[in-house]
Protein backbone atom coordinates (compact mmCIF):
# COMPACT_ATOMS: atom_id res chain seq x y z
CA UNK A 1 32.61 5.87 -19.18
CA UNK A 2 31.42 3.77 -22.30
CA UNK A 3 30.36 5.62 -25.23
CA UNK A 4 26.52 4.89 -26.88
CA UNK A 5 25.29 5.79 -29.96
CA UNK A 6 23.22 4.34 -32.82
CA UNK A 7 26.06 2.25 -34.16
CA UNK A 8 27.88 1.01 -30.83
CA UNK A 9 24.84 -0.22 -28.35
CA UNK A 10 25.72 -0.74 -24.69
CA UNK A 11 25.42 -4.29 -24.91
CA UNK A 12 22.76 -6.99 -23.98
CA UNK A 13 19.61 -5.96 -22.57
CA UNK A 14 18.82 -7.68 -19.05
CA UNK A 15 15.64 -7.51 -17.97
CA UNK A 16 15.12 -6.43 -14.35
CA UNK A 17 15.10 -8.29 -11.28
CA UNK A 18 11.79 -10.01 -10.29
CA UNK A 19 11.64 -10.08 -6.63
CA UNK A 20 12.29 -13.67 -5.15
CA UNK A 21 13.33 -15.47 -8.10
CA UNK A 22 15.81 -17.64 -6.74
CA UNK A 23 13.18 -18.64 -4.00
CA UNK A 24 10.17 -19.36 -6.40
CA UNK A 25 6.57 -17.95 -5.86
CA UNK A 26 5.49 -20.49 -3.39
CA UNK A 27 7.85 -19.42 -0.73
CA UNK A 28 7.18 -15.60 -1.46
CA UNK A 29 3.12 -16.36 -1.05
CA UNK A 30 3.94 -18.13 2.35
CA UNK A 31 5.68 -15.05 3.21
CA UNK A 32 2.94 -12.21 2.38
CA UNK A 33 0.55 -14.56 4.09
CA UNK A 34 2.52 -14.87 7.26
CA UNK A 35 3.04 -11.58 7.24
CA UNK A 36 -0.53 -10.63 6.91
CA UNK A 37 -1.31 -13.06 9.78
CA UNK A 38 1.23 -12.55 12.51
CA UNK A 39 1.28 -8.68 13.58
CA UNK A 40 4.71 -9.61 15.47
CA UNK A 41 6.16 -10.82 12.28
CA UNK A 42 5.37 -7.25 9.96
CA UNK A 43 6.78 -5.35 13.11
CA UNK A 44 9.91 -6.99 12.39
CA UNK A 45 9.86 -6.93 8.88
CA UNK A 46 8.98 -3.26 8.51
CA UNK A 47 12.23 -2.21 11.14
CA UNK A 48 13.80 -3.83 8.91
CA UNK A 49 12.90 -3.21 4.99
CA UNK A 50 10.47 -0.03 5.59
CA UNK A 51 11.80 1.83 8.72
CA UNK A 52 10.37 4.84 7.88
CA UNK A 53 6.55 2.97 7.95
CA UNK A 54 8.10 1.90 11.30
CA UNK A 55 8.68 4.85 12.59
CA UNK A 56 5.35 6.23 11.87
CA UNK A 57 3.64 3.80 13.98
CA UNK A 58 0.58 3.06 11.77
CA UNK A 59 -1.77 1.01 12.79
CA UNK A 60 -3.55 -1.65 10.11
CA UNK A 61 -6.52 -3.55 11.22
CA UNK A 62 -6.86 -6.64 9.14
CA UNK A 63 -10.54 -7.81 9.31
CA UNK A 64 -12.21 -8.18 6.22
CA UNK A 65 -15.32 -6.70 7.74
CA UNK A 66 -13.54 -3.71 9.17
CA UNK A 67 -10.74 -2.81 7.36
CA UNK A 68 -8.73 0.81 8.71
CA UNK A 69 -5.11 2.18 9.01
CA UNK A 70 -4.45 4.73 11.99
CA UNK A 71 -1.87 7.06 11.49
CA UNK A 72 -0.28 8.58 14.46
CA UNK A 73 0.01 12.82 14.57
CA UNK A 74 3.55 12.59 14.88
CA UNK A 75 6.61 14.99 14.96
CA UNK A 76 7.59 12.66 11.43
CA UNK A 77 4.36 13.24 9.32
CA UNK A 78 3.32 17.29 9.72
CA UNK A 79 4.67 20.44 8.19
CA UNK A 80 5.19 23.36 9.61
CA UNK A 81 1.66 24.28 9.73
CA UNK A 82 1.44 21.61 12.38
CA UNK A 83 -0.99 19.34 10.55
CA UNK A 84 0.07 16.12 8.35
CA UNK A 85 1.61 17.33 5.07
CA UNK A 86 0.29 16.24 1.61
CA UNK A 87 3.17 13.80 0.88
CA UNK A 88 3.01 11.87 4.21
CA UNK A 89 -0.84 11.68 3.63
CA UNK A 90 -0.31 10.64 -0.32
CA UNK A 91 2.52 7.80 0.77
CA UNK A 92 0.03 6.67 3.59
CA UNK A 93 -3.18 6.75 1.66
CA UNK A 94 -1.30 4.26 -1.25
CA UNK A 95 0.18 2.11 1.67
CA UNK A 96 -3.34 1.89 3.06
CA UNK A 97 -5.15 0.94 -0.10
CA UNK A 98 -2.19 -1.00 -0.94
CA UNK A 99 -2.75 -3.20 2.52
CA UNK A 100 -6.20 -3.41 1.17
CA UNK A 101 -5.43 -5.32 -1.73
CA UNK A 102 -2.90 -7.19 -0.40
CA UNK A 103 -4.96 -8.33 2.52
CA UNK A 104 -7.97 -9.13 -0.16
CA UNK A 105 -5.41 -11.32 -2.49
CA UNK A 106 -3.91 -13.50 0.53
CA UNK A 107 -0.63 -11.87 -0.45
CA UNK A 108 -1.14 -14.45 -3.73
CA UNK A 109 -0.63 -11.13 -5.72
CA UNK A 110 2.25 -8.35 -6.33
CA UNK A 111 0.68 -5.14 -6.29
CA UNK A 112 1.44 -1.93 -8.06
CA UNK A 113 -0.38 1.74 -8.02
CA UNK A 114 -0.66 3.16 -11.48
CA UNK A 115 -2.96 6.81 -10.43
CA UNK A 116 -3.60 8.50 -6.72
CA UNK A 117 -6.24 11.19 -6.95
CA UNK A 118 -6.73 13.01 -3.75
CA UNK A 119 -9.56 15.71 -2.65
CA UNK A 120 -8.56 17.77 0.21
CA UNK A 121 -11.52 19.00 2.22
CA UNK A 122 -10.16 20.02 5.60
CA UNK A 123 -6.43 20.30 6.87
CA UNK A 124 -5.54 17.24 9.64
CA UNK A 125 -4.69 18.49 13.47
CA UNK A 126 -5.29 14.98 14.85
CA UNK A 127 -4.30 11.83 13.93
CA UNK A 128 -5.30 10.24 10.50
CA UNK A 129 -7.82 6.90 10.01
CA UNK A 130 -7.95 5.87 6.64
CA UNK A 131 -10.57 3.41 5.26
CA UNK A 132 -10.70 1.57 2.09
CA UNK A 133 -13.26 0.10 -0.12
CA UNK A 134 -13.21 -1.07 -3.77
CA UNK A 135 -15.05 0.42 -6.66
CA UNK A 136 -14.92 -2.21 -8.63
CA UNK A 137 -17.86 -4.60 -7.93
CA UNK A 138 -15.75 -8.10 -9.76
CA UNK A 139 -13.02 -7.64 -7.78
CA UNK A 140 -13.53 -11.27 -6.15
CA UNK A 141 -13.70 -12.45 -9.48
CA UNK A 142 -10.97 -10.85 -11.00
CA UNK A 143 -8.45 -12.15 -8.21
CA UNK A 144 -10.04 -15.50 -8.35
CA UNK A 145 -9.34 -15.75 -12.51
CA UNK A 146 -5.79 -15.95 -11.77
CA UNK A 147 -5.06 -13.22 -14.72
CA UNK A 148 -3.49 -9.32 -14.02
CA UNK A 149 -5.94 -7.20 -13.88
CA UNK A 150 -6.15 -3.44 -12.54
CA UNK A 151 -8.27 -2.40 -9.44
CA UNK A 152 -10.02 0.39 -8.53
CA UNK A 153 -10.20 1.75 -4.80
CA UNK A 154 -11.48 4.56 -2.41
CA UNK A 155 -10.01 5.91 0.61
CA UNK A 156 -12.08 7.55 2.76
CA UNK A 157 -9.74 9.94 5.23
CA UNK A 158 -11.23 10.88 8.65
CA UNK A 159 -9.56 12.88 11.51
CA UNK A 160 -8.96 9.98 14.21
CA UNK A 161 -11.41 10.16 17.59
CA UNK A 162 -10.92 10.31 20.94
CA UNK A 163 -9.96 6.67 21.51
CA UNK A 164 -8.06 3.88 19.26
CA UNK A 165 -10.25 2.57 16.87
CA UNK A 166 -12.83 5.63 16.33
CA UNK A 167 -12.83 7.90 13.82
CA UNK A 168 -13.45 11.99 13.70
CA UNK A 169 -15.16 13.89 10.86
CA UNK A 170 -14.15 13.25 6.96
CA UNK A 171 -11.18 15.48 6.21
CA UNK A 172 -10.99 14.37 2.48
CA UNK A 173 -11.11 11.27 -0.24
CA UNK A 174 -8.75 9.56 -2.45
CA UNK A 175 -9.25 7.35 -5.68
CA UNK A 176 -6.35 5.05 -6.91
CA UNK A 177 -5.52 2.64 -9.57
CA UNK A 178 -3.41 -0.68 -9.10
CA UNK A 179 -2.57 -3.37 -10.93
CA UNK A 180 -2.24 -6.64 -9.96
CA UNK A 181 -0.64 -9.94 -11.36
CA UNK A 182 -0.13 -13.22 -9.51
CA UNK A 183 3.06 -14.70 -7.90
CA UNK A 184 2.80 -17.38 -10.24
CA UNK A 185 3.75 -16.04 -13.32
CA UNK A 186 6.98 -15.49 -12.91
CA UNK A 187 7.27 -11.68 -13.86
């Protein structure tokens, strides 16, 4: 093992990897959007990088107007009170609003969540549906200047209904921070 101190460094610095840099932005924006279009295509893609996610079985409802990830009550996500424990609901609320902002950018931004604030108001003995709206009223604007900027969203979490696609009383809220920065710069 190598020896560091103030008068022998480790050697060069290298900065980190960047994602698809031998590929080049264009090719990793044709990608997110394909992946964003084509629900048979992030099936595949999340069996294979995210198999956890996969074996959730979340459901995410792209439609600008109507927005919501279902999560299943499964064996996977509760504790041993039987209702979904705060980690599984923490990791799903940033994957939701993360979706959000993904879906909102046209995958023509990387995405990363700085803050998660959540407000527990009941515990969760059904399934979870998650819905997301910004708080920031220039987000539009902000994505269209090309420039990182940081976004702020709200996650409303309600028990799931009866059916697919309807949603149960408010169990509790969440507030996150991302930042954002376009595929085009390079880093």
């Amino acid at each position: 093992m190598q020896q560091v101190s103030a008068t022998s460094p480790l050697g060069k610095y290298r900065p980190p990897a960047t994602g698809f840099a031998w590929a080049g932005p264009k090719l990793e924006t044709a990608m997110n959007r394909a992946t964003i279009r084509s629900p048979f295509l992030r099936r595949i893609l999340s069996v294979l990088f995210l198999p956890i996610v996969w074996r959730l079985g979340l459901r995410i409802n792209y439609a600008m107007d109507d927005f919501f990830v279902e999560v299943p009550h499964s064996r996977m996500n509760r504790n041993s009170y039987g209702t979904i424990g705060g980690a599984a609901l923490l990791a799903n609320l940033e994957l939701a609003a993360g979706c959000y902002l993904f879906m909102r950018t046209d995958g023509g931004h990387r995405i990363v969540c700085r803050n998660v604030n959540y407000r527990f108001m009941l515990p969760s003995t059904n399934g979870l549906r998650l819905e997301v709206e910004p708080l920031d009223e220039d987000l539009e604007a902000a994505i269209q200047s090309g420039k990182p900027f940081n976004a702020n969203v709200k996650v409303n979490v309600f028990s799931r209904g009866d059916s697919k696609g309807q949603r149960g009383r408010r169990i509790g809220r969440g507030e996150m921070k991302f930042h954002l920065w376009p595929n085009t710069t390079g880093a």
